[in-house]
C-alpha atoms as a PDB file:
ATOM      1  CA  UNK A   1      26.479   5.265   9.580  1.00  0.00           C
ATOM      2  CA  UNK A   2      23.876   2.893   9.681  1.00  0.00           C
ATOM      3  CA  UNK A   3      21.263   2.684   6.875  1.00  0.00           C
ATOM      4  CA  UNK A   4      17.972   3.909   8.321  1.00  0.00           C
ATOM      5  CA  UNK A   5      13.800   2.865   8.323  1.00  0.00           C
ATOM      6  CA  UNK A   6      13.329   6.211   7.151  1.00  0.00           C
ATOM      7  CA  UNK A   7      16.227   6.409   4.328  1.00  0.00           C
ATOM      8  CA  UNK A   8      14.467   3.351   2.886  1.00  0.00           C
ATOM      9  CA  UNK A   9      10.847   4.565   3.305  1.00  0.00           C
ATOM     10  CA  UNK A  10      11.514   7.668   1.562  1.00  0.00           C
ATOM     11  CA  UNK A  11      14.098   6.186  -1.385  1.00  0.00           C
ATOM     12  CA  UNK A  12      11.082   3.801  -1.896  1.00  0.00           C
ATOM     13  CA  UNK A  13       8.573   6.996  -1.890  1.00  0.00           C
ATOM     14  CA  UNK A  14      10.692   8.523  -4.612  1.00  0.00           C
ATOM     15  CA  UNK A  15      11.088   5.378  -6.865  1.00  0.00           C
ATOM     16  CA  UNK A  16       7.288   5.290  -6.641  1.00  0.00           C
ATOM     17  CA  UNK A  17       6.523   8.537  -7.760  1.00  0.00           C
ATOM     18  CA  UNK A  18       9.895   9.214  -9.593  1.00  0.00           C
ATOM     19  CA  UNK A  19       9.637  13.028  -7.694  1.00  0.00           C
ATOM     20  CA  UNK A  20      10.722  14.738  -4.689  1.00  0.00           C
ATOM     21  CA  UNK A  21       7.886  16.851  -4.922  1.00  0.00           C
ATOM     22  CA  UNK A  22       5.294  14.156  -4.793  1.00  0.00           C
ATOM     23  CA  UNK A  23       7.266  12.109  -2.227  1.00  0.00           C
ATOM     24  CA  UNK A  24       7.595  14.867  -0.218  1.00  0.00           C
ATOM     25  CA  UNK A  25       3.534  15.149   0.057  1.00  0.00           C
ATOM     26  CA  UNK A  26       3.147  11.778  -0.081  1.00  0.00           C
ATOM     27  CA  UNK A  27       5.309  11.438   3.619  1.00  0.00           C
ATOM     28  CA  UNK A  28       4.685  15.095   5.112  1.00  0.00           C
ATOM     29  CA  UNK A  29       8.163  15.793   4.404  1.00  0.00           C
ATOM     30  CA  UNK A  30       9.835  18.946   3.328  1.00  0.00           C
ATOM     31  CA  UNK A  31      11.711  18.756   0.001  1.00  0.00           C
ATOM     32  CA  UNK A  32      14.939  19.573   1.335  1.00  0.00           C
ATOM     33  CA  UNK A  33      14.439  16.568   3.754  1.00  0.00           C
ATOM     34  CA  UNK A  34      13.513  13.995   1.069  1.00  0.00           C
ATOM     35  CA  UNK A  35      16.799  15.694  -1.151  1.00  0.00           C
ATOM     36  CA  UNK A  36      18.863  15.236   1.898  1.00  0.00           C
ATOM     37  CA  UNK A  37      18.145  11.467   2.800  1.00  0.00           C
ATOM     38  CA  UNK A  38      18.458  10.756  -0.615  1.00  0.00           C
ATOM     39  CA  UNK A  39      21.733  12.006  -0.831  1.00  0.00           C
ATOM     40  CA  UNK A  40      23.176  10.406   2.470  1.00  0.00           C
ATOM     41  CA  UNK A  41      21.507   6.760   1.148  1.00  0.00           C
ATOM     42  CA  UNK A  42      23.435   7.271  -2.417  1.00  0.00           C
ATOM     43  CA  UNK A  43      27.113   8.530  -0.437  1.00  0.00           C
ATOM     44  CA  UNK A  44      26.435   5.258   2.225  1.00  0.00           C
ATOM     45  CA  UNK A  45      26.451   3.025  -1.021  1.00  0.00           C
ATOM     46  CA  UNK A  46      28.955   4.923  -2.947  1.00  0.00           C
ATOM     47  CA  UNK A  47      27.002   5.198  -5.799  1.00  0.00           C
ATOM     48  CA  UNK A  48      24.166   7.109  -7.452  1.00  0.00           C
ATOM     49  CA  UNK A  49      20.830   5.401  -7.076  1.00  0.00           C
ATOM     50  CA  UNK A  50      18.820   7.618  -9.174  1.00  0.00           C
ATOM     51  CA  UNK A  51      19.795   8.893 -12.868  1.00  0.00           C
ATOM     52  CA  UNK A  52      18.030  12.856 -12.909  1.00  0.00           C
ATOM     53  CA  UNK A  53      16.230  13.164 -15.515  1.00  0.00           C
ATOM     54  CA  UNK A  54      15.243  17.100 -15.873  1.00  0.00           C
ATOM     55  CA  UNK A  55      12.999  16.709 -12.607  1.00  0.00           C
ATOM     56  CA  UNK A  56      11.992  13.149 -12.318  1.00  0.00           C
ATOM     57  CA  UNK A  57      14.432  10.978 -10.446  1.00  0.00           C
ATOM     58  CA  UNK A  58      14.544   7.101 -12.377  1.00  0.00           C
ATOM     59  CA  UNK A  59      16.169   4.469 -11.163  1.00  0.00           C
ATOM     60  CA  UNK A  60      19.529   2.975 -12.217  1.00  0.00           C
ATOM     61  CA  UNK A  61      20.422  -0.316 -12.089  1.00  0.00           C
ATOM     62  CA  UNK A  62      21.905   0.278  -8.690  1.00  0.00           C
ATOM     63  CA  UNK A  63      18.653   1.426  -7.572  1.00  0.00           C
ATOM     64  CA  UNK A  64      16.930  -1.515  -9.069  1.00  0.00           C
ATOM     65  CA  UNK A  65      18.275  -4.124  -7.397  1.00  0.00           C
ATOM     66  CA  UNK A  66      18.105  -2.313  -3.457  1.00  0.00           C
ATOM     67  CA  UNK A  67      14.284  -1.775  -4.831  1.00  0.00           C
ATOM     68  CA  UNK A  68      13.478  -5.262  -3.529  1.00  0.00           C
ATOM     69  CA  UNK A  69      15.462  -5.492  -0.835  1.00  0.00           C
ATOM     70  CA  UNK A  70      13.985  -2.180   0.643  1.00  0.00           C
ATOM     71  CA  UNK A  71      10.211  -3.369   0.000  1.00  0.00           C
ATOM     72  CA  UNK A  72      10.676  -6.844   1.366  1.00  0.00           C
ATOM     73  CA  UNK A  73      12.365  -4.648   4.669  1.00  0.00           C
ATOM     74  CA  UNK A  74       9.627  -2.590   4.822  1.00  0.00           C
ATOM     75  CA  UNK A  75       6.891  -4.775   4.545  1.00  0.00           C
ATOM     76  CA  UNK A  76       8.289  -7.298   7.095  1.00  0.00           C
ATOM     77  CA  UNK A  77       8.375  -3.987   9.774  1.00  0.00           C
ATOM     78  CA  UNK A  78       5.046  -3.100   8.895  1.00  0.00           C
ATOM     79  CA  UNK A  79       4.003  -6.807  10.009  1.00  0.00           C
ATOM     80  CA  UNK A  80       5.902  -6.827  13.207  1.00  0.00           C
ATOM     81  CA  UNK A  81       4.381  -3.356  14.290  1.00  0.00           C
ATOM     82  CA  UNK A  82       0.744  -5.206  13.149  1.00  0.00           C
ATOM     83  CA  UNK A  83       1.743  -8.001  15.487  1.00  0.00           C
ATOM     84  CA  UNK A  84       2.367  -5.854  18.341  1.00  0.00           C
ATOM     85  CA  UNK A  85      -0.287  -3.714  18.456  1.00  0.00           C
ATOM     86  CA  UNK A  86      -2.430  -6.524  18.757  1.00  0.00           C
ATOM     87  CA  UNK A  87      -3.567  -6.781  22.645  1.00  0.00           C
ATOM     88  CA  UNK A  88      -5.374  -9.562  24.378  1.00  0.00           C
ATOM     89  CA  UNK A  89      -7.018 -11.261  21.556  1.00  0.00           C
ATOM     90  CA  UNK A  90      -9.088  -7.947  20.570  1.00  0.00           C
ATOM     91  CA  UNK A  91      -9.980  -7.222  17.464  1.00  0.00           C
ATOM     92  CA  UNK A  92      -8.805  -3.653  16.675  1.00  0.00           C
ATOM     93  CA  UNK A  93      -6.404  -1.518  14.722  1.00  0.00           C
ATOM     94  CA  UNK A  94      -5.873  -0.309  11.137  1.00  0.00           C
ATOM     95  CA  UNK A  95      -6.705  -1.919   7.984  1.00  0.00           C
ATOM     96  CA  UNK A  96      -5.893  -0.939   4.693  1.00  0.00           C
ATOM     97  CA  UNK A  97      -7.906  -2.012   1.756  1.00  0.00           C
ATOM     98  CA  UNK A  98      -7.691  -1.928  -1.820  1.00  0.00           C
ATOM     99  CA  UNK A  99      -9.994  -2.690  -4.467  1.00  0.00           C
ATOM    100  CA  UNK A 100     -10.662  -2.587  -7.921  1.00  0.00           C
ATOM    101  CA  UNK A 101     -13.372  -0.231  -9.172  1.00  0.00           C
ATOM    102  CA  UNK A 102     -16.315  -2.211  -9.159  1.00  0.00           C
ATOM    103  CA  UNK A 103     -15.805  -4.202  -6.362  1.00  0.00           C
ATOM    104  CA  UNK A 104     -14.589  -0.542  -3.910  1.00  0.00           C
ATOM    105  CA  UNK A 105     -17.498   2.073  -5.100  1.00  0.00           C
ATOM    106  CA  UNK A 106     -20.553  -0.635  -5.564  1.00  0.00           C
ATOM    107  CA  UNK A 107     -19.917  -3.571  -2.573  1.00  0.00           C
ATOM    108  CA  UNK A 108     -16.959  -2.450  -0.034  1.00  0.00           C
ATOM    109  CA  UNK A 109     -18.573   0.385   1.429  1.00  0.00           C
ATOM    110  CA  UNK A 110     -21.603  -1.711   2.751  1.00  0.00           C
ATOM    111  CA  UNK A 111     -18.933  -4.723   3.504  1.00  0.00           C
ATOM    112  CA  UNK A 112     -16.251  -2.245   5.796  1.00  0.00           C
ATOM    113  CA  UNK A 113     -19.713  -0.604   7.489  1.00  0.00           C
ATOM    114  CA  UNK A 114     -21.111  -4.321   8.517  1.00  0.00           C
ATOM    115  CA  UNK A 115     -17.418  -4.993   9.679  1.00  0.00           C
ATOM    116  CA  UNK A 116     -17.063  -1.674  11.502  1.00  0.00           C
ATOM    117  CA  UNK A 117     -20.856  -2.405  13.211  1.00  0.00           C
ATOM    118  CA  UNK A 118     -19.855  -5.493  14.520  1.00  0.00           C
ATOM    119  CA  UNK A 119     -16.226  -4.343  15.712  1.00  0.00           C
ATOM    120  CA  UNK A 120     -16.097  -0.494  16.652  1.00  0.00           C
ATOM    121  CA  UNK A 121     -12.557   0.031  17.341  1.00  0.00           C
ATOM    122  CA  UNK A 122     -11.613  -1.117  13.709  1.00  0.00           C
ATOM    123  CA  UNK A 123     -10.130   2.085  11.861  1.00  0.00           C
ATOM    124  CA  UNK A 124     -10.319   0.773   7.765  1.00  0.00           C
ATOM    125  CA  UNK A 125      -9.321   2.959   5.148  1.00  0.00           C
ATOM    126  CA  UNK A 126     -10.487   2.063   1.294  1.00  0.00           C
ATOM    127  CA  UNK A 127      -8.368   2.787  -1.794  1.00  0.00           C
ATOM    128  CA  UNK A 128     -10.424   2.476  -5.077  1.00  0.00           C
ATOM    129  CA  UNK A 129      -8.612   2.087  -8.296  1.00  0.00           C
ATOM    130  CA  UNK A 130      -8.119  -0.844 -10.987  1.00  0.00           C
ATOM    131  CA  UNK A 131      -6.742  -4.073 -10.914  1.00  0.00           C
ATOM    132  CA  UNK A 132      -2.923  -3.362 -11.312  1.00  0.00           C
ATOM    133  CA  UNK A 133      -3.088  -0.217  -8.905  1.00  0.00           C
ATOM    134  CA  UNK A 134      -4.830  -2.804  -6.539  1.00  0.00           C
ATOM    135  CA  UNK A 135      -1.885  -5.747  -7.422  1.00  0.00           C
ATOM    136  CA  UNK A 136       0.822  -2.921  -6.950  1.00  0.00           C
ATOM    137  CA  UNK A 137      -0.149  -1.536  -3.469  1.00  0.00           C
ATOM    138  CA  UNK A 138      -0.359  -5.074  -2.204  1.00  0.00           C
ATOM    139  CA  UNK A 139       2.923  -6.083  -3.652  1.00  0.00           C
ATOM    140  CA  UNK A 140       4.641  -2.850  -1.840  1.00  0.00           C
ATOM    141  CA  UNK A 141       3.072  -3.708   1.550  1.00  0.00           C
ATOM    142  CA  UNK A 142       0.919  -0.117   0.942  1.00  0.00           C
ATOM    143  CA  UNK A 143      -2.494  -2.293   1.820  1.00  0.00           C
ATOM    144  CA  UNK A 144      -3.070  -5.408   3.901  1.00  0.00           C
ATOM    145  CA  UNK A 145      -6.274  -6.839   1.565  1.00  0.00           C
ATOM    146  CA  UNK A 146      -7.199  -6.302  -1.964  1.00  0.00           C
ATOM    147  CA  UNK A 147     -10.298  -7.135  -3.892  1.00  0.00           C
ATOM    148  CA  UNK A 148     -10.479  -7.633  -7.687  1.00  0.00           C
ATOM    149  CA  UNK A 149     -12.224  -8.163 -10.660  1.00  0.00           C
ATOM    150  CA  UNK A 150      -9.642  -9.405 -13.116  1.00  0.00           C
ATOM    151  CA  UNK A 151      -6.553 -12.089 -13.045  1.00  0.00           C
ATOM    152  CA  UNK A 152      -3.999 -11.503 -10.869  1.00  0.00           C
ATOM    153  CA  UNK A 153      -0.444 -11.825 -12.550  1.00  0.00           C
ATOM    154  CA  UNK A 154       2.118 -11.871  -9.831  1.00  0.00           C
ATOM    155  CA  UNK A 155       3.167 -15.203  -8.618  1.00  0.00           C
ATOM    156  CA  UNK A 156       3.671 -13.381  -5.156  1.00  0.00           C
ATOM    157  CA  UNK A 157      -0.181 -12.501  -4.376  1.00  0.00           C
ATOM    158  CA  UNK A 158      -2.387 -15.100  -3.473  1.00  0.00           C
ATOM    159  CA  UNK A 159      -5.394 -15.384  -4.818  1.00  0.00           C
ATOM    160  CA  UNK A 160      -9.164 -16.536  -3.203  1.00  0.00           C
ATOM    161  CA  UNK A 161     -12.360 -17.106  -4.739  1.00  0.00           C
ATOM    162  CA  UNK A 162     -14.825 -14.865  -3.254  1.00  0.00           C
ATOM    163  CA  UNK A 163     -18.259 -13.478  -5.139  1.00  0.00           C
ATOM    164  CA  UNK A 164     -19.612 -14.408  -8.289  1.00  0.00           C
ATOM    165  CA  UNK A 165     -20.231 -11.475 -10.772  1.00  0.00           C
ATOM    166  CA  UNK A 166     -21.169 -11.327 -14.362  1.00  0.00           C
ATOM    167  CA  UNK A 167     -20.230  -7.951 -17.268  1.00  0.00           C
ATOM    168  CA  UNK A 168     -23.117  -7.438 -19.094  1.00  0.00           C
ATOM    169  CA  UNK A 169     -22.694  -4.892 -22.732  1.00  0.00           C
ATOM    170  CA  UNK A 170     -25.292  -2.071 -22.347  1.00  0.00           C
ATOM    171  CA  UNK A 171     -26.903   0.882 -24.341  1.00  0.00           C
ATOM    172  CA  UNK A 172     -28.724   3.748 -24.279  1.00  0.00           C
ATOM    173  CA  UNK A 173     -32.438   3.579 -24.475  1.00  0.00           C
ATOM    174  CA  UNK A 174     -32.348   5.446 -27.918  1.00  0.00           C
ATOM    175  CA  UNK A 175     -29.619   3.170 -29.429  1.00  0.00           C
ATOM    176  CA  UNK A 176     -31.382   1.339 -32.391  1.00  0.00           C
ATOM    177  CA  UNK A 177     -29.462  -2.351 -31.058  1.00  0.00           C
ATOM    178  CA  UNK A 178     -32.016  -1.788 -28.258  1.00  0.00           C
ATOM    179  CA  UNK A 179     -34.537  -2.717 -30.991  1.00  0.00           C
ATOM    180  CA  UNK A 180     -32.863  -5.807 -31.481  1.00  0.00           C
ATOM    181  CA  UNK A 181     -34.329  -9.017 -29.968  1.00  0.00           C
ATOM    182  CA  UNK A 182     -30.559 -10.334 -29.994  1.00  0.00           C
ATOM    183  CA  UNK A 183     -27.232  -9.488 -31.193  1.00  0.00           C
ATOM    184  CA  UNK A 184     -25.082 -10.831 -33.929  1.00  0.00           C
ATOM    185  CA  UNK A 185     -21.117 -10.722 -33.882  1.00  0.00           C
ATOM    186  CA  UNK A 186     -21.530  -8.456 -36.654  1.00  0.00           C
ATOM    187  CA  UNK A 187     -23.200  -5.886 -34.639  1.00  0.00           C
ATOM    188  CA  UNK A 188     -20.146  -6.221 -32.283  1.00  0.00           C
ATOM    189  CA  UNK A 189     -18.320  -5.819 -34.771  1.00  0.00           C
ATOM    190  CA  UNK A 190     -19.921  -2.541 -36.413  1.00  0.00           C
ATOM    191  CA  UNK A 191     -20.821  -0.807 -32.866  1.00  0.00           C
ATOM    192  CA  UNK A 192     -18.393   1.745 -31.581  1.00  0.00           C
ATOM    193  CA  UNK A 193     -17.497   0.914 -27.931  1.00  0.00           C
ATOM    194  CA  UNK A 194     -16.802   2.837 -24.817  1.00  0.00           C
ATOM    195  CA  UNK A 195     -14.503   0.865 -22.249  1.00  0.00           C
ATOM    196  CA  UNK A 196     -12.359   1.044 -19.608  1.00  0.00           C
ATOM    197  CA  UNK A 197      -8.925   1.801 -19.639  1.00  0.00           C
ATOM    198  CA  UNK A 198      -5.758  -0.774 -19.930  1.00  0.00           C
ATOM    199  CA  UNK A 199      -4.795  -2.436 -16.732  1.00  0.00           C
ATOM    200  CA  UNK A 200      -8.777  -2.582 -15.618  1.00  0.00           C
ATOM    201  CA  UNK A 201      -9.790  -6.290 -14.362  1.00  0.00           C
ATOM    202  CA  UNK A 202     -13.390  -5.997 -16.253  1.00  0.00           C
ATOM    203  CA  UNK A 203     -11.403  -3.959 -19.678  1.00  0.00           C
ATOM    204  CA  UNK A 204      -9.089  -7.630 -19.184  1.00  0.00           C
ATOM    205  CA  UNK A 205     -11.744 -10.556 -18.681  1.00  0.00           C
ATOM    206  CA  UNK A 206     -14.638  -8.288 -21.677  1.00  0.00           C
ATOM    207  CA  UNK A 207     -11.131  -7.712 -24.338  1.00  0.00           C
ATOM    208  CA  UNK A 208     -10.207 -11.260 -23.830  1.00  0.00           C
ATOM    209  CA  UNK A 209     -13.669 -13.021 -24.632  1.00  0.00           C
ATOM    210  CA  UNK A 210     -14.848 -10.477 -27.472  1.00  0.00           C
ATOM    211  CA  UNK A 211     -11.740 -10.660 -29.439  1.00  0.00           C
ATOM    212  CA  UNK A 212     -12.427 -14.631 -29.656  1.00  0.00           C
ATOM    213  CA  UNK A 213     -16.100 -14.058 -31.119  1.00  0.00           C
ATOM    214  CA  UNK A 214     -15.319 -11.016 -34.011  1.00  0.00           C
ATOM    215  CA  UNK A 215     -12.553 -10.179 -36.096  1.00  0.00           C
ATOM    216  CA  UNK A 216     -12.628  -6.170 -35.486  1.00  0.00           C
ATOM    217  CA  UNK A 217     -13.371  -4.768 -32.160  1.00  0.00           C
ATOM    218  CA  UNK A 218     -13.662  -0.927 -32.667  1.00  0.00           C
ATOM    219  CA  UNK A 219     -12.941   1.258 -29.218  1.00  0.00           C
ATOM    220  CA  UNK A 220     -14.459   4.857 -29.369  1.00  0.00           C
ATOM    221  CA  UNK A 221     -12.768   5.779 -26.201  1.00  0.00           C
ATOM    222  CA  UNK A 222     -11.546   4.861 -22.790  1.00  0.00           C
ATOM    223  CA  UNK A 223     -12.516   6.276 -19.623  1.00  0.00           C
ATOM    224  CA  UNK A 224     -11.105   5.176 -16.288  1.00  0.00           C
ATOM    225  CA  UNK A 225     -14.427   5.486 -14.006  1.00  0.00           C
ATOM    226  CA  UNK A 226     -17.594   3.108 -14.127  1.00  0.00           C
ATOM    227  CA  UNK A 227     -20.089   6.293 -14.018  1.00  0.00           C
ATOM    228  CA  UNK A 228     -18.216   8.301 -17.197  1.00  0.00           C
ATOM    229  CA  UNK A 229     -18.666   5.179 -18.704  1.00  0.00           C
ATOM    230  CA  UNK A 230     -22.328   4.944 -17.784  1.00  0.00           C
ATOM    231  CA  UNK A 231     -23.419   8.540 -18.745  1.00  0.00           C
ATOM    232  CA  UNK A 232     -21.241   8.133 -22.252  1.00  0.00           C
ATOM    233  CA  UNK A 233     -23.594   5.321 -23.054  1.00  0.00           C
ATOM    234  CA  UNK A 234     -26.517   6.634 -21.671  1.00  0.00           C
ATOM    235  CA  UNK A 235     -26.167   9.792 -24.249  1.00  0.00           C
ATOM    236  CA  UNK A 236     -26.052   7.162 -26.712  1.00  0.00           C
ATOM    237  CA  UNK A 237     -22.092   7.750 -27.908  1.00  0.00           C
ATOM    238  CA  UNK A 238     -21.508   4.128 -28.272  1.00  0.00           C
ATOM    239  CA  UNK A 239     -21.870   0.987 -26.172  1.00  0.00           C
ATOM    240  CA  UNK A 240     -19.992  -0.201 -23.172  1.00  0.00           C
ATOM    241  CA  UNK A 241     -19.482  -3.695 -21.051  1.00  0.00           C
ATOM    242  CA  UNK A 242     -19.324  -3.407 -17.635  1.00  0.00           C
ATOM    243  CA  UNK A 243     -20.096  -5.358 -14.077  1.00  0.00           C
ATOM    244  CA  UNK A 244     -24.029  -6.252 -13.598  1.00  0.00           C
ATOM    245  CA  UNK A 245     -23.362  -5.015  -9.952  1.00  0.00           C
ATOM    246  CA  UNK A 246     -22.457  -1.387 -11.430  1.00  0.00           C
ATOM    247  CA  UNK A 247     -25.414  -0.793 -14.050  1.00  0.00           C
ATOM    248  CA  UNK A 248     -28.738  -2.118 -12.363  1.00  0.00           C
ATOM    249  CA  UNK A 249     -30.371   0.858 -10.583  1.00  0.00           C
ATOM    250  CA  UNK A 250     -29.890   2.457 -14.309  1.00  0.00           C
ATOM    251  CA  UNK A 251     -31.166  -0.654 -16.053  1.00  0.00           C
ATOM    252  CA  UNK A 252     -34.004  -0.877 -13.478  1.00  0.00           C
ATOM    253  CA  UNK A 253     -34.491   3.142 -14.018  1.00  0.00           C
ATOM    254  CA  UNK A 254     -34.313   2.427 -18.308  1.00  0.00           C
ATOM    255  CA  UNK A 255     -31.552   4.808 -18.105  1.00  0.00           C
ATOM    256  CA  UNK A 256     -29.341   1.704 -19.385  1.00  0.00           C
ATOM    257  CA  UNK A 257     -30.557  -1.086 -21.619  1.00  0.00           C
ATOM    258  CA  UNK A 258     -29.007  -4.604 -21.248  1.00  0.00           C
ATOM    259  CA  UNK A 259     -28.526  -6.245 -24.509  1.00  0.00           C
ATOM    260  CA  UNK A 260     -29.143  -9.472 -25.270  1.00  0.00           C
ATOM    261  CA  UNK A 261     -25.152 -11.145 -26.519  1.00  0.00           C
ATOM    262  CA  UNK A 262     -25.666 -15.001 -26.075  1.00  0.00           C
ATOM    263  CA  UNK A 263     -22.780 -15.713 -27.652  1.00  0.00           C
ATOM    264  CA  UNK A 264     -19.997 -13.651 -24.985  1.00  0.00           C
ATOM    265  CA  UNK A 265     -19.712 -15.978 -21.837  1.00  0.00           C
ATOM    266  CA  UNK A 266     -19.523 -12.858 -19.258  1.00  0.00           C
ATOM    267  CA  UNK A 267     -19.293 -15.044 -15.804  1.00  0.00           C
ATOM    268  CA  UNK A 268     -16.013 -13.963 -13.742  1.00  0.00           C
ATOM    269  CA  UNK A 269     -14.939 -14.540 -10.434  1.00  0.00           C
ATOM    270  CA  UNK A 270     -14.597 -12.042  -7.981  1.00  0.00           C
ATOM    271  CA  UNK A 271     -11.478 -12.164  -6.569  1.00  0.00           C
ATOM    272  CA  UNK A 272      -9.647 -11.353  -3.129  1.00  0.00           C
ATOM    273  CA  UNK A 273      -5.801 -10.447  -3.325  1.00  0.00           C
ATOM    274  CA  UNK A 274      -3.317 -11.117  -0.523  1.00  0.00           C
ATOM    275  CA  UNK A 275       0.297 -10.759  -0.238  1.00  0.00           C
ATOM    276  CA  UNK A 276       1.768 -14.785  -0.336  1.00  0.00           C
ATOM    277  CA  UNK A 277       4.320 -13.521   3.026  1.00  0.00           C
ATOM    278  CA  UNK A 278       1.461 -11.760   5.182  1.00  0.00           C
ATOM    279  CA  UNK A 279       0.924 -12.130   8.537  1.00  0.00           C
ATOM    280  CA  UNK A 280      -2.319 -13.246   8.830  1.00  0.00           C
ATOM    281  CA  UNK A 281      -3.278 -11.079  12.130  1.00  0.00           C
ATOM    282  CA  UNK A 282      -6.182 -11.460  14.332  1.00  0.00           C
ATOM    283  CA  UNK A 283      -7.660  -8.588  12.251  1.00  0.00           C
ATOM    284  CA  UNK A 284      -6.736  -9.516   8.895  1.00  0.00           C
ATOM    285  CA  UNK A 285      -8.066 -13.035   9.887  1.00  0.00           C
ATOM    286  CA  UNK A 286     -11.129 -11.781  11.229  1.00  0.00           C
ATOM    287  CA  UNK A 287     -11.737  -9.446   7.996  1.00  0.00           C
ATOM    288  CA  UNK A 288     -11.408 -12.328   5.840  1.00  0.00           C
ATOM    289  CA  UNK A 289     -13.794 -14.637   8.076  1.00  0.00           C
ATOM    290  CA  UNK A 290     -16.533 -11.902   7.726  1.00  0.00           C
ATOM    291  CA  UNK A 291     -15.921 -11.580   3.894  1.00  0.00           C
ATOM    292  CA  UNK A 292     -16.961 -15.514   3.794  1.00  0.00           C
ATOM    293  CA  UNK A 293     -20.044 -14.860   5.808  1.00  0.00           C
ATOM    294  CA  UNK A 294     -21.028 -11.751   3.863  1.00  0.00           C
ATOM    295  CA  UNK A 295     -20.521 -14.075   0.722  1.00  0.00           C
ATOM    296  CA  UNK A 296     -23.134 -16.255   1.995  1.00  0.00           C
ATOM    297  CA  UNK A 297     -25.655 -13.878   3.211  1.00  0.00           C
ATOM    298  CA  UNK A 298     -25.057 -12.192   0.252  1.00  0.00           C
ATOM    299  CA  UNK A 299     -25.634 -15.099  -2.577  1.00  0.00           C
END
């Protein structure tokens, strides 16, 4: 028997999620289903792909190395289906975006409405998250176009220059560093700090430059939203770093106080992700046409 679309779709859903549970939701599949493919994949190979672990299913080193082959399959269908869809030169169809934090709760929503304006029949759906989650789904084939605010680490995504964005450190109006006309590394140093969490393009770029300006960098906690980070400030727990585009209705509002660090260079690059093998369809070509004109209307 022949080794199916859907085998593959589904032995990648379960690698992903490492449950049959949350593959099963994830592809409107019945467990018994998922258990069943599964099973006819592993007695097609001859060989256990998975090694059960109580419930989570992890995979072996058989697994491993179809991973790969079964992403690379996938993501080549995906195109071709793209490609066909496509009729008469029209712009229309799904898109699938992902972006980093930032960049998907505080600019994408007005970008994807212009977008949508201009071509009705578009259907885009948004995934917010952080930087890796972004790198990840565009690595699997899961989105067509990512947007980020960090590096990008995967010799497989290809990287473009897009908007220019700089993390300013912030505090709560009642914070006595407000007082201060400008900040010493030794105030770094002594403040307690509320970030974002590991894998975060803005926790990446604000970690990287600090740690060359003070020898102790002390992290209260870290959250993994922009806004829990905001009202933690704002109650005056500690202080936080984050994007300029994320805090100014509260700096405007003196809900948030940007303090003066002339020492941290905070200037980063904006940053749109693409998969180094995608098929640049009329769509996706279009999409990234408009992103250049929004740029410039936007600077």
């Amino acid at each position: 028997m022949a080794i199916t679309l859907r085998q593959l779709e589904i032995f990648l859903a379960v690698a992903q999620t490492q449950h049959v549970t949350k593959a099963s939701k994830r592809l409107f599949l019945t467990q018994s289903a998922i258990s069943m493919a599964i099973s006819e994949l592993e007695h097609q190979f001859g060989t256990p792909l998975f090694d059960r672990l109580g419930r989570r299913l992890v995979l072996n080193d058989r697994g491993r190395l179809l991973l790969p082959h079964a992403t690379e399959i996938l993501r080549q269908v995906k195109n071709v289906e793209t490609l066909l869809t496509e009729t008469g030169g029209s712009i229309a169809g799904e898109l699938k975006v992902s972006a980093s934090t930032t960049i998907g709760n505080y600019l994408l929503p007005y970008l994807l409405g212009a977008f949508v304006n201009k071509y009705p029949n578009i259907v885009p759906t948004l995934q917010v998250g952080n930087t890796e989650q972004v790198e990840k789904g565009i690595l699997s084939g899961d989105y067509d176009i990512g947007f980020i605010e960090g590096y990008s680490h995967h010799k497989e995504i290809e990287t473009i220059p897009w908007l220019d964005d700089e993390l300013v450190v912030i505090a709560g109006p009642r914070d006595p560093l407000c007082k201060k006309s400008e900040l010493t590394k030794r105030d770094l140093e002594e403040a307690k700090w509320i970030v974002r969490e590991q894998g975060s393009g803005t926790e990446e770029i604000f970690e990287s430059e600090i740690t060359k300006q003070i020898r102790q960098f002390n992290v209260l906690m870290r959250l993994g939203h922009t806004e829990a980070i905001k009202k933690a400030v704002e109650s005056g727990l500690g202080i936080g770093c984050l994007s300029s585009l994320s805090v100014g209705r509260e700096i405007e509002e003196g809900w948030l106080v940007r303090l003066p660090v002339p020492f941290l260079k905070l200037q980063r690059k904006l940053l749109i992700v693409l998969h180094r093998k995608k098929n640049r369809t009329a769509l996706l070509n279009e999409f990234l046409s408009f992103c250049e004109q929004w740029k410039s209307g936007s600077s």
